[in-house]
C-alpha atoms as a PDB file:
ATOM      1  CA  UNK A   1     104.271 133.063  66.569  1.00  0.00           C
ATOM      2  CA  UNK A   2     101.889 130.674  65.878  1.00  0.00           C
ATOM      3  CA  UNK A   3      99.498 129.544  68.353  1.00  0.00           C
ATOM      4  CA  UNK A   4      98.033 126.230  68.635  1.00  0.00           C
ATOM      5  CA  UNK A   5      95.358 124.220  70.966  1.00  0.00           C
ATOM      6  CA  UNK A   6      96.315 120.947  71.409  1.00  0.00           C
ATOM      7  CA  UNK A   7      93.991 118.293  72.418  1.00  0.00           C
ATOM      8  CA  UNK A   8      93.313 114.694  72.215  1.00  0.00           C
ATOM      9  CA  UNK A   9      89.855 113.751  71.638  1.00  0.00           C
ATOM     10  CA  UNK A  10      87.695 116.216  72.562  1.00  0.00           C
ATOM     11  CA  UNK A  11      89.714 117.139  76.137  1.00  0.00           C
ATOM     12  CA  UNK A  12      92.091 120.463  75.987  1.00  0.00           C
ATOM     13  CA  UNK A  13      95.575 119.923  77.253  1.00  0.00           C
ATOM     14  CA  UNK A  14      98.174 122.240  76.384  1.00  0.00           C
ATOM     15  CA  UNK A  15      99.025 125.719  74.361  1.00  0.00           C
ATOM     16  CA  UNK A  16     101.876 125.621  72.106  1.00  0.00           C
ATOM     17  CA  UNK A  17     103.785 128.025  70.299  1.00  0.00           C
ATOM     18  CA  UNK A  18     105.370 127.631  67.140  1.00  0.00           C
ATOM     19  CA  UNK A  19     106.291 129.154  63.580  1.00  0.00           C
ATOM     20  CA  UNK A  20     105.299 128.563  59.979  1.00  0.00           C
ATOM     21  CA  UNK A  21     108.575 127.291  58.918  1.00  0.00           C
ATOM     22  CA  UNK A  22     108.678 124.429  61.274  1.00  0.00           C
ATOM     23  CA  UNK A  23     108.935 120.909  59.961  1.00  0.00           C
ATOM     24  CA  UNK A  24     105.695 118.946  61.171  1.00  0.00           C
ATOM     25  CA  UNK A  25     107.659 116.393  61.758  1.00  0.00           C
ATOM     26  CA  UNK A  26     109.446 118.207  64.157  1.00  0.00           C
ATOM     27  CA  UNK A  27     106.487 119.903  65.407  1.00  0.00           C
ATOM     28  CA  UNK A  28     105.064 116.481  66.101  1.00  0.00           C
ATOM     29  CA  UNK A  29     108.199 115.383  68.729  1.00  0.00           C
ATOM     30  CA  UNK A  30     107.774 118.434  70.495  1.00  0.00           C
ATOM     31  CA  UNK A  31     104.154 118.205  71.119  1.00  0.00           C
ATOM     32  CA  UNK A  32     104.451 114.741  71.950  1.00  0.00           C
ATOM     33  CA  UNK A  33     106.793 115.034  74.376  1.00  0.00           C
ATOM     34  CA  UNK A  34     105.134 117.746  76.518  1.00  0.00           C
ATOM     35  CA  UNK A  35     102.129 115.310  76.076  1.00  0.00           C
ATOM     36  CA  UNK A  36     103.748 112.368  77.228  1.00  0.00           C
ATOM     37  CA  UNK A  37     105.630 114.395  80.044  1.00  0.00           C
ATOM     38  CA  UNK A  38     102.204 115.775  81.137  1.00  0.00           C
ATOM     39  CA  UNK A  39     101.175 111.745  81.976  1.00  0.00           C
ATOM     40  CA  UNK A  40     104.730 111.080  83.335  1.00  0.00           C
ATOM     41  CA  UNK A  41     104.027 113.693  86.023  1.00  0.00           C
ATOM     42  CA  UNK A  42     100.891 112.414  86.391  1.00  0.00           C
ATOM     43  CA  UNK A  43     101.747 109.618  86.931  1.00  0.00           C
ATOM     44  CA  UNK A  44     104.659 110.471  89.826  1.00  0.00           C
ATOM     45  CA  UNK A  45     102.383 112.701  91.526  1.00  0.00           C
ATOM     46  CA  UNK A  46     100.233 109.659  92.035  1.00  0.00           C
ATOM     47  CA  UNK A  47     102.328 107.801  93.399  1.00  0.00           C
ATOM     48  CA  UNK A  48     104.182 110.385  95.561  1.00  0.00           C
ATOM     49  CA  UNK A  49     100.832 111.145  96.742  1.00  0.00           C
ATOM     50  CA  UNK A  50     100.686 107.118  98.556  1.00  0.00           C
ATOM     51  CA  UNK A  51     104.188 107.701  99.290  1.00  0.00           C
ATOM     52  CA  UNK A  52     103.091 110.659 102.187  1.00  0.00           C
ATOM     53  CA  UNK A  53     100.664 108.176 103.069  1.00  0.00           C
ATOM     54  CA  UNK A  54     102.133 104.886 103.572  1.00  0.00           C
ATOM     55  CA  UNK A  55     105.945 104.716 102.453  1.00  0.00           C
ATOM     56  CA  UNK A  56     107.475 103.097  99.718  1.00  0.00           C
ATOM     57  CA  UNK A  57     106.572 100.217  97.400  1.00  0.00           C
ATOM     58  CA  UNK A  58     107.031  96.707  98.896  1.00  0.00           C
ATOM     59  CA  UNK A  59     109.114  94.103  96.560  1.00  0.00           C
ATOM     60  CA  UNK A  60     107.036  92.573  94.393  1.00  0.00           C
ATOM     61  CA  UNK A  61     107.358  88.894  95.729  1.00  0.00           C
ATOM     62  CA  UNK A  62     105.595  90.299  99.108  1.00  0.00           C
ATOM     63  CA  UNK A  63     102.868  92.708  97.989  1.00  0.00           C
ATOM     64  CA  UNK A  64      99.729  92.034  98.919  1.00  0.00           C
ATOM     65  CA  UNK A  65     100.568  89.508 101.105  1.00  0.00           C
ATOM     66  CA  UNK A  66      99.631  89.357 105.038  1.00  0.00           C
ATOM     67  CA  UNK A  67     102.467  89.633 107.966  1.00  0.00           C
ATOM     68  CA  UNK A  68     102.019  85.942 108.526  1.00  0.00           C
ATOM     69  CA  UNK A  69     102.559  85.266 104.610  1.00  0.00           C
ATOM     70  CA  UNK A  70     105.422  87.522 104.430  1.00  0.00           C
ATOM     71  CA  UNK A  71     106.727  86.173 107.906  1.00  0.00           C
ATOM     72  CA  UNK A  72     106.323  82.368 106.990  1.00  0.00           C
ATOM     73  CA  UNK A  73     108.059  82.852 103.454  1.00  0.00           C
ATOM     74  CA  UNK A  74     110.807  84.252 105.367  1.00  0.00           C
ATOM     75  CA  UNK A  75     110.601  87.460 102.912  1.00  0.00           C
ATOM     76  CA  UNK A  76     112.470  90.677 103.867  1.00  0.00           C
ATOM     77  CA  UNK A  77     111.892  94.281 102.273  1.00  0.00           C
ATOM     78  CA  UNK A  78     115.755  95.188 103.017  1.00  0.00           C
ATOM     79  CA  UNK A  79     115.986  98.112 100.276  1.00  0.00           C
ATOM     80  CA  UNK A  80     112.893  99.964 101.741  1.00  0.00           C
ATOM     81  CA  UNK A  81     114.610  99.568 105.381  1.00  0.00           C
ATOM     82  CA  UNK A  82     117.734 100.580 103.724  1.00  0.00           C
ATOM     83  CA  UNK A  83     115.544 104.088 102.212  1.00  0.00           C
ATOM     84  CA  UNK A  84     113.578 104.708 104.801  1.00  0.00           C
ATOM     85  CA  UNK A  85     113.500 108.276 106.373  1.00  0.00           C
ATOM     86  CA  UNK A  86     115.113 109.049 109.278  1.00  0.00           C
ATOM     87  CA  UNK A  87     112.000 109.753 111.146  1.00  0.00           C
ATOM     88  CA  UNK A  88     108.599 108.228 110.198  1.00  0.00           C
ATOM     89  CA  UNK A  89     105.270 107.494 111.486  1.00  0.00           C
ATOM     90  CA  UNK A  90     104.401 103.859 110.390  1.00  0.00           C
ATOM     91  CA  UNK A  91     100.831 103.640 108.760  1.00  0.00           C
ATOM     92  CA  UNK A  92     100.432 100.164 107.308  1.00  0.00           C
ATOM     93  CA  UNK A  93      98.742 100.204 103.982  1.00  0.00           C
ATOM     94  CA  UNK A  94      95.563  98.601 103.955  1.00  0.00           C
ATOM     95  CA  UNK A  95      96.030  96.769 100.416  1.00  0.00           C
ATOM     96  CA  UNK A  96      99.313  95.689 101.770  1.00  0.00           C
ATOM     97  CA  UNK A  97     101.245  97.349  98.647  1.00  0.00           C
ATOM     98  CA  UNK A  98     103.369  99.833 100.657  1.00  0.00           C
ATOM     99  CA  UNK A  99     105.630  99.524 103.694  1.00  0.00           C
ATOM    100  CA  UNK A 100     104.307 101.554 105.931  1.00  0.00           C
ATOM    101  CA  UNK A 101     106.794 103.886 106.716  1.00  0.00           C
ATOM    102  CA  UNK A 102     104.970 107.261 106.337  1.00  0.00           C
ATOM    103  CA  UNK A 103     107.239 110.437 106.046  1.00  0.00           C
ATOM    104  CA  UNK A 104     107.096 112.882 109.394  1.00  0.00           C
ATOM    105  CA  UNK A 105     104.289 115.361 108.892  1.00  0.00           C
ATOM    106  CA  UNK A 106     107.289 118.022 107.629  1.00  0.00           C
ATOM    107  CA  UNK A 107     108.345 115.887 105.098  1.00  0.00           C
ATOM    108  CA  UNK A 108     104.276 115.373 104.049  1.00  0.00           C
ATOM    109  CA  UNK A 109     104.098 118.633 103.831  1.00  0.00           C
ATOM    110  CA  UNK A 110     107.058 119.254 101.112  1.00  0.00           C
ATOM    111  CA  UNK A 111     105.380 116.865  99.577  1.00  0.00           C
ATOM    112  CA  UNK A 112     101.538 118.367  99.328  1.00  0.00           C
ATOM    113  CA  UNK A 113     103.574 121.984  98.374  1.00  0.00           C
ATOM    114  CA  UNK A 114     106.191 120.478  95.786  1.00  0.00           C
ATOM    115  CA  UNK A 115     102.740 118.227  93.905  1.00  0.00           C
ATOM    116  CA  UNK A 116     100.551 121.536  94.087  1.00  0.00           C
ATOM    117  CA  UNK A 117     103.091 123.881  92.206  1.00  0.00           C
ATOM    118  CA  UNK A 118     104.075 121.273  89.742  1.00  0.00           C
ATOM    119  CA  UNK A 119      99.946 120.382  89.035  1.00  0.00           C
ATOM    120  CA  UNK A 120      99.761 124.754  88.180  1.00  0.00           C
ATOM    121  CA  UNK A 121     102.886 124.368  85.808  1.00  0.00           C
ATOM    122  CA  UNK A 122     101.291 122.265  83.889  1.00  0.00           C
ATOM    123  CA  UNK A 123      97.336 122.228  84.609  1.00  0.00           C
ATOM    124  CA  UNK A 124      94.801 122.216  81.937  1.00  0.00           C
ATOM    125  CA  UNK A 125      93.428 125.823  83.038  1.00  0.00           C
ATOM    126  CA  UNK A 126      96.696 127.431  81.655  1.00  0.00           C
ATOM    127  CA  UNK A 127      94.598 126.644  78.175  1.00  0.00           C
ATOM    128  CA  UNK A 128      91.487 129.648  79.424  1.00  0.00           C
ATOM    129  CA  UNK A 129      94.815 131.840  80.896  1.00  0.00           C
ATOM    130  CA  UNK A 130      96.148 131.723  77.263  1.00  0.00           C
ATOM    131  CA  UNK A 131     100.015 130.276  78.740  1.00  0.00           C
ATOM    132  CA  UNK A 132     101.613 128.214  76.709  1.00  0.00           C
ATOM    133  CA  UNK A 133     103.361 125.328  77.676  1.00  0.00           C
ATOM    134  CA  UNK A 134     106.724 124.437  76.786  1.00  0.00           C
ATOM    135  CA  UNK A 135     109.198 121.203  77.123  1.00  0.00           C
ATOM    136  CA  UNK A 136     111.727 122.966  79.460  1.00  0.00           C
ATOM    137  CA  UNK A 137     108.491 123.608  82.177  1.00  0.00           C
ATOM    138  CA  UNK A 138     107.586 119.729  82.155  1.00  0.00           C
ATOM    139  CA  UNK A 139     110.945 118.671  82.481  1.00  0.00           C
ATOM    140  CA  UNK A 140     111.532 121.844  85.582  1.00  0.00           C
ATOM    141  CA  UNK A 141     108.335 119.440  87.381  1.00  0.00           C
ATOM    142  CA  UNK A 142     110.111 116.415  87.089  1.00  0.00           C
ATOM    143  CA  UNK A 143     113.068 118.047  88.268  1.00  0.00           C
ATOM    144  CA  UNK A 144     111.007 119.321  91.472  1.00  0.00           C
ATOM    145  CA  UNK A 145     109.912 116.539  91.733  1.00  0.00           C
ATOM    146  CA  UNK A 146     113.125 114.566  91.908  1.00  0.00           C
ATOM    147  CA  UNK A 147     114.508 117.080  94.042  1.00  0.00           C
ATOM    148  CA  UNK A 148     111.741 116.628  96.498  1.00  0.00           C
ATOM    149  CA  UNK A 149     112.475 112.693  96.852  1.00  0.00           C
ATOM    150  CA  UNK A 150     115.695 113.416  97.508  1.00  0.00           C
ATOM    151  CA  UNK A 151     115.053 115.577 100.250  1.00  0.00           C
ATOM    152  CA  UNK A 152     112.846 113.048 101.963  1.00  0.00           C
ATOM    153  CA  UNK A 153     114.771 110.166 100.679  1.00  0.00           C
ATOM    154  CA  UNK A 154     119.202 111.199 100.574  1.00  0.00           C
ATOM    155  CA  UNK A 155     118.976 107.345  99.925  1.00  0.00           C
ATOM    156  CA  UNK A 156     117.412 107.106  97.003  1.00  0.00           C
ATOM    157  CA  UNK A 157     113.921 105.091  96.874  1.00  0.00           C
ATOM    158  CA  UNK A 158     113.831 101.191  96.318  1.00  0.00           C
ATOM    159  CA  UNK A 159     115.799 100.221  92.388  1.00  0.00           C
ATOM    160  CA  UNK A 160     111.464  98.606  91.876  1.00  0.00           C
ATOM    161  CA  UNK A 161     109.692 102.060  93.429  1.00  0.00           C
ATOM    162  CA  UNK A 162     107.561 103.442  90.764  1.00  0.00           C
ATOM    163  CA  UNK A 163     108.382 106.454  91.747  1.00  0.00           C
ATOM    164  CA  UNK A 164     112.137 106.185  91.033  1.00  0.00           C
ATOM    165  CA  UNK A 165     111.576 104.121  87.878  1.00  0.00           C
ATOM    166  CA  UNK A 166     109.353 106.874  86.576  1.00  0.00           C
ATOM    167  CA  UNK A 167     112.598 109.203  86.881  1.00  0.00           C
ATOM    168  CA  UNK A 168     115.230 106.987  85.989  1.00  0.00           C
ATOM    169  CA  UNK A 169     112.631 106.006  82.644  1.00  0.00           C
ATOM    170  CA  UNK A 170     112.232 103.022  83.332  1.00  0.00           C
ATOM    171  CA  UNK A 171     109.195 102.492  84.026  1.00  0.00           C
ATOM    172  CA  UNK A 172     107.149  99.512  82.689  1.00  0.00           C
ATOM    173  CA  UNK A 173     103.695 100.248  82.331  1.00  0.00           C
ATOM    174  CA  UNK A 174     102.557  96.637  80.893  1.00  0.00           C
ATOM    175  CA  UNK A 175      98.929  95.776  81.205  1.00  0.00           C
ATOM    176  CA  UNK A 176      98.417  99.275  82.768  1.00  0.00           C
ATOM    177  CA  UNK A 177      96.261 101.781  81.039  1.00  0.00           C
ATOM    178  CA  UNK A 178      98.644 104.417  81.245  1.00  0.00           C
ATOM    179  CA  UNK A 179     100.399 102.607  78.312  1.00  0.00           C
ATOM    180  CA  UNK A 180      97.342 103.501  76.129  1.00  0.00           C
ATOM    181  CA  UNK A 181      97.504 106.901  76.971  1.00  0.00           C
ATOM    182  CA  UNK A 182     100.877 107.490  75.584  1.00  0.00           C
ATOM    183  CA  UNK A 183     101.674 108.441  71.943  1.00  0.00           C
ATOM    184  CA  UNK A 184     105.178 107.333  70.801  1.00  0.00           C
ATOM    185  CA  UNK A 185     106.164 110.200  68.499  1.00  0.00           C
ATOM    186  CA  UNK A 186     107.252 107.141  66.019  1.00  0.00           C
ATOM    187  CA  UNK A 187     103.438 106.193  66.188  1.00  0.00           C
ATOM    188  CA  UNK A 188     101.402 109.867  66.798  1.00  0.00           C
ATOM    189  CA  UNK A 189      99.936 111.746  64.429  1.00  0.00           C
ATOM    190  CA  UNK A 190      98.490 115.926  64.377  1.00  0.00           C
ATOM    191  CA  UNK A 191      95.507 116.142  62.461  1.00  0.00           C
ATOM    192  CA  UNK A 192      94.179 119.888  61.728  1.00  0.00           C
ATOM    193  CA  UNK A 193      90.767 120.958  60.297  1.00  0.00           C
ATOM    194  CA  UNK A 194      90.036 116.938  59.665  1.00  0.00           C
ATOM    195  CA  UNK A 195      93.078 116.362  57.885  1.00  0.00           C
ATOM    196  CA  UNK A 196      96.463 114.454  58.925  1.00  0.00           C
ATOM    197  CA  UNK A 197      99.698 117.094  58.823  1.00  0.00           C
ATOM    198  CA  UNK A 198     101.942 114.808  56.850  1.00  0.00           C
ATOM    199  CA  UNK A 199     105.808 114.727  58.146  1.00  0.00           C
ATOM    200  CA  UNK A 200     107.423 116.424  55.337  1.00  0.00           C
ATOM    201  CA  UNK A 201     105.165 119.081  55.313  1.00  0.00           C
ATOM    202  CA  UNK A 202     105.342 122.425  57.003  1.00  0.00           C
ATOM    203  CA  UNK A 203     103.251 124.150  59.217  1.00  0.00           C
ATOM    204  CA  UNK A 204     102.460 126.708  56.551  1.00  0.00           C
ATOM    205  CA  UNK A 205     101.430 124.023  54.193  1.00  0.00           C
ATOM    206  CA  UNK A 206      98.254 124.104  56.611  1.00  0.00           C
ATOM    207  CA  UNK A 207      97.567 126.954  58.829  1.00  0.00           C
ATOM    208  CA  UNK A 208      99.111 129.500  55.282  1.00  0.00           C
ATOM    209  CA  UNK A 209     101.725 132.105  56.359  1.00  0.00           C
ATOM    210  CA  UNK A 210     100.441 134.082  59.130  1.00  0.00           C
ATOM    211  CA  UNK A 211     102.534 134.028  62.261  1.00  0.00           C
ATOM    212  CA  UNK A 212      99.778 135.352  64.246  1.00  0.00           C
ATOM    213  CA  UNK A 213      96.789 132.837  63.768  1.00  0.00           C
ATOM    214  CA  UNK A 214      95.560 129.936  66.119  1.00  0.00           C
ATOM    215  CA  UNK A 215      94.430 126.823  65.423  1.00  0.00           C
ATOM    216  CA  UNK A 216      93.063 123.667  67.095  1.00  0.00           C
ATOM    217  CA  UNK A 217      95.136 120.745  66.471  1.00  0.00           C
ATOM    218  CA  UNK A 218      94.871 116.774  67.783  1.00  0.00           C
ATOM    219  CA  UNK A 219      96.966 114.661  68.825  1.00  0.00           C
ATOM    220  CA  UNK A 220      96.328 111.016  68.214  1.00  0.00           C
ATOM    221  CA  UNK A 221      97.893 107.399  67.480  1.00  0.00           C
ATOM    222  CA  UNK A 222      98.349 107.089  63.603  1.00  0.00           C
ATOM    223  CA  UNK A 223      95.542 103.417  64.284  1.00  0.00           C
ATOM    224  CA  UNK A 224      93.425 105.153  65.923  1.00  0.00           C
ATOM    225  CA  UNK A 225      92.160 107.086  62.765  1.00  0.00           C
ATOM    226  CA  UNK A 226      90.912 110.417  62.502  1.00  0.00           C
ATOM    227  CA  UNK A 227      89.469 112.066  65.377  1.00  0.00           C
ATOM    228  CA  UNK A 228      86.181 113.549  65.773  1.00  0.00           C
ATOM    229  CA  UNK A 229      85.981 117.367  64.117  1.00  0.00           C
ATOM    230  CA  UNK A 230      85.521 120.527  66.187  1.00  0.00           C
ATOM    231  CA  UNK A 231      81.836 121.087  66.772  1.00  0.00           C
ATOM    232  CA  UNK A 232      81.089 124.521  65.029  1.00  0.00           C
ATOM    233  CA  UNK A 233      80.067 126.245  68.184  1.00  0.00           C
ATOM    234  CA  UNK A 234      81.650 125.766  71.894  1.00  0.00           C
ATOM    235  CA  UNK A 235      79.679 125.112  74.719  1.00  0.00           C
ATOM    236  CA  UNK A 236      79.877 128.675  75.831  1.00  0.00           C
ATOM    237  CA  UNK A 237      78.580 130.106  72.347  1.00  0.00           C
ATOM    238  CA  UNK A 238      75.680 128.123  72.159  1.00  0.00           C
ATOM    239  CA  UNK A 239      74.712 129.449  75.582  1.00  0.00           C
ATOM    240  CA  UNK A 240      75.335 133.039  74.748  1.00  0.00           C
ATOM    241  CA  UNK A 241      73.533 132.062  71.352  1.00  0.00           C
ATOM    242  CA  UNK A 242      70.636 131.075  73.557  1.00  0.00           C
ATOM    243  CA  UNK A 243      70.487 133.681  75.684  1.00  0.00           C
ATOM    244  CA  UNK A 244      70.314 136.208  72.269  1.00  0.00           C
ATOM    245  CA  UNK A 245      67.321 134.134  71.051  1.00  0.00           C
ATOM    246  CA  UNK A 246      65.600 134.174  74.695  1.00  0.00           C
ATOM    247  CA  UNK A 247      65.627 138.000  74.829  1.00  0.00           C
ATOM    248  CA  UNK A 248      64.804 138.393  71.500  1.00  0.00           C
ATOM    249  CA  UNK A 249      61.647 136.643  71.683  1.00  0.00           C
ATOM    250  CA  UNK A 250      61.197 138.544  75.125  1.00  0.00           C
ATOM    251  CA  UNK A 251      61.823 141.775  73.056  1.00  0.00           C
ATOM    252  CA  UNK A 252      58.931 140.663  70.352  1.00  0.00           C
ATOM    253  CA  UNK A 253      56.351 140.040  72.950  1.00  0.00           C
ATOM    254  CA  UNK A 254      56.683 143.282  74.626  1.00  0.00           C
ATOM    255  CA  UNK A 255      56.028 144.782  70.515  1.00  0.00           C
ATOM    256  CA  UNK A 256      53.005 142.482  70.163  1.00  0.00           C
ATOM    257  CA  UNK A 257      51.526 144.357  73.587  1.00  0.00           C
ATOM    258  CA  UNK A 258      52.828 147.744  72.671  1.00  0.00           C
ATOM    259  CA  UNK A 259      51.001 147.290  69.114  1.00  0.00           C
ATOM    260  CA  UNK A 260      47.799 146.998  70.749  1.00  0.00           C
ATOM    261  CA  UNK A 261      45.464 149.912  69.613  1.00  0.00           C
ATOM    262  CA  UNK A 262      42.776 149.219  71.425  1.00  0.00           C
ATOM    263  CA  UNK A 263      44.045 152.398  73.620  1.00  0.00           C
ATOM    264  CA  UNK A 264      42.068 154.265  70.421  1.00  0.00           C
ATOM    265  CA  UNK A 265      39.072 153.747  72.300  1.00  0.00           C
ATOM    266  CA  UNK A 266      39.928 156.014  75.278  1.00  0.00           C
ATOM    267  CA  UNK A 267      38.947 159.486  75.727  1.00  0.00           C
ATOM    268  CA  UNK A 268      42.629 160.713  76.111  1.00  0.00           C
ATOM    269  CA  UNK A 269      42.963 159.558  72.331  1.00  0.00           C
ATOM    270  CA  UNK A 270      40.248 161.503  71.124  1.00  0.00           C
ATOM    271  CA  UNK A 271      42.064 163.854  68.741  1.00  0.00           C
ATOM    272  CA  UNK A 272      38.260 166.141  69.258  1.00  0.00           C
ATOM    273  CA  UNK A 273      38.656 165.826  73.273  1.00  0.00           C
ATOM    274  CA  UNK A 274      39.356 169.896  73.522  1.00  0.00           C
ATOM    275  CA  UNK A 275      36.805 170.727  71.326  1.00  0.00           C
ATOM    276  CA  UNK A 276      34.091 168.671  72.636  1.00  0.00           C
ATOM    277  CA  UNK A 277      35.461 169.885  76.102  1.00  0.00           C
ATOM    278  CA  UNK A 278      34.623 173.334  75.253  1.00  0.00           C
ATOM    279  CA  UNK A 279      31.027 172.391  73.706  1.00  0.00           C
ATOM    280  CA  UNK A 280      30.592 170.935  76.641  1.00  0.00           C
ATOM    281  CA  UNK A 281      29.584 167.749  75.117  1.00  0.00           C
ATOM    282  CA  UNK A 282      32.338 165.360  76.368  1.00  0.00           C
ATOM    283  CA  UNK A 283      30.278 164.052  78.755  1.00  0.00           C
ATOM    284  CA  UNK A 284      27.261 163.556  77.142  1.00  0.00           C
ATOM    285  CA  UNK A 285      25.573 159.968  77.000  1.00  0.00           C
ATOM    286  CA  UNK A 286      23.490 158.931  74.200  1.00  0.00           C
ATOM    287  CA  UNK A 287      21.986 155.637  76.641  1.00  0.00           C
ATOM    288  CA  UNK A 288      18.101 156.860  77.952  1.00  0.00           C
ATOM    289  CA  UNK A 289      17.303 157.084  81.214  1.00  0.00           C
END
């Protein structure tokens, strides 16, 4: 199989495995849906993380709003009373987004456990373990993630909840920065060794016909242009490269000292010491007295 690095920019995300005879074009959907899924779960785990904290999302007419707002404009959050938990601890949210209604510490707890596993399912540090990542793992952490709302929440969460909108796809990430980060597949593009791997092309129109190779390849929007190369070295090899030059010029000053033959002067050098020894003349001094 054929193993490749995907990144965006200069950031690693994700390990892939693939073949020679697949379509790039098809190769393309794939990645970009494990992409994309990797910021949908991002995304959730966000906001589940606010959830254990302080409930769920308040209707859009009252967020933000204070109790004497909300109470004069005679506005009612009925879903999130109809969704609450059985038992909660209420914890008003201090920027008056969420309810209030904080899960019991139980239910925060399946919550902390459930966003941990699904963050090693798909974390960034698979990349150094050599995993690779696949589509059926990101959609198994959604699933876990669905799973665990409905635990906490046999009502479902509020029809506007993030949370639930995330799951159900519909989310609408308008104005938000998250809708930068995603690449439609429609609209990506894989670019390998500089180049853009054209749609009708195969995977062994660019990485040749070994199945057992690896190669770095980039995900980007098709306006964003070309994305900056691979540097030659990593970060890692230019430190190891340093630390061969640093002991090598350690090396050559210990040869400078060692070719030092000013040692010729000494009377252990003397190639005539035993015979002078025997004369009796090797300590004679030719200074007067």
């Amino acid at each position: 199989m054929v193993l490749l690095h995907i990144k965006h920019g200069d950031e690693s995300h994700f390990l892939y495995e693939t073949n020679t005879s697949t379509p790039i074009d098809q190769l393309m959907g794939e990645v970009l849906n494990i992409y994309n899924g990797r910021l949908k779960i991002n995304r959730v785990i966000g906001e589940m993380e606010e959830l254990a904290k302080h409930g769920t999302l308040l209707p859009p007419d009252m967020m933000g709003l204070t109790d004497e707002q909300v109470e004069e404009l005679k506005l009612k959050d009925d879903q999130g009373e109809h969704c609450k938990p059985t038992e909660y601890i209420f914890n008003k949210d201090p920027i008056g987004r969420r309810n209030g209604y904080q899960p019991p510490d139980k239910m925060q707890e399946l919550i902390k456990k459930t966003i941990e596993e699904v963050r090693q399912n798909i974390s960034k540090d698979l990349v150094t373990k050599n995993q690779c990542l696949t589509e059926a793992v990101v959609q198994e952490s959604l699933n876990l993630l669905r799973g665990c709302i409905m635990i906490i929440y046999p009502m479902n969460l509020p029809t506007h909840d993030p949370i639930r909108m995330e799951l159900e796809n519909r989310e609408d990430l308008t104005g938000l920065q998250a809708s930068k980060e995603i690449i439609e597949p429609s609209m990506g593009a894989l670019w390998f060794a500089g180049k853009a791997m054209l749609r009708d092309k195969l995977v062994r129109d660019y990485l040749g016909k070994n199945e057992k190779c690896k190669a770095v390849v980039k995900v980007a929007k098709i306006s964003s242009g070309a994305p900056a190369r691979e540097p030659p070295m990593t970060e890692e090899q230019k430190k190891q490269l340093m630390m061969h030059y640093y002991r090598r010029q350690e090396e050559e000053k210990k040869l400078e000292v060692d070719n030092d033959d000013s040692y010729s002067n000494s009377e252990w050098a003397d190639n005539k010491s035993l015979h002078k020894s025997l004369l009796g003349l090797n300590r004679v001094s030719w200074k007067p007295r």
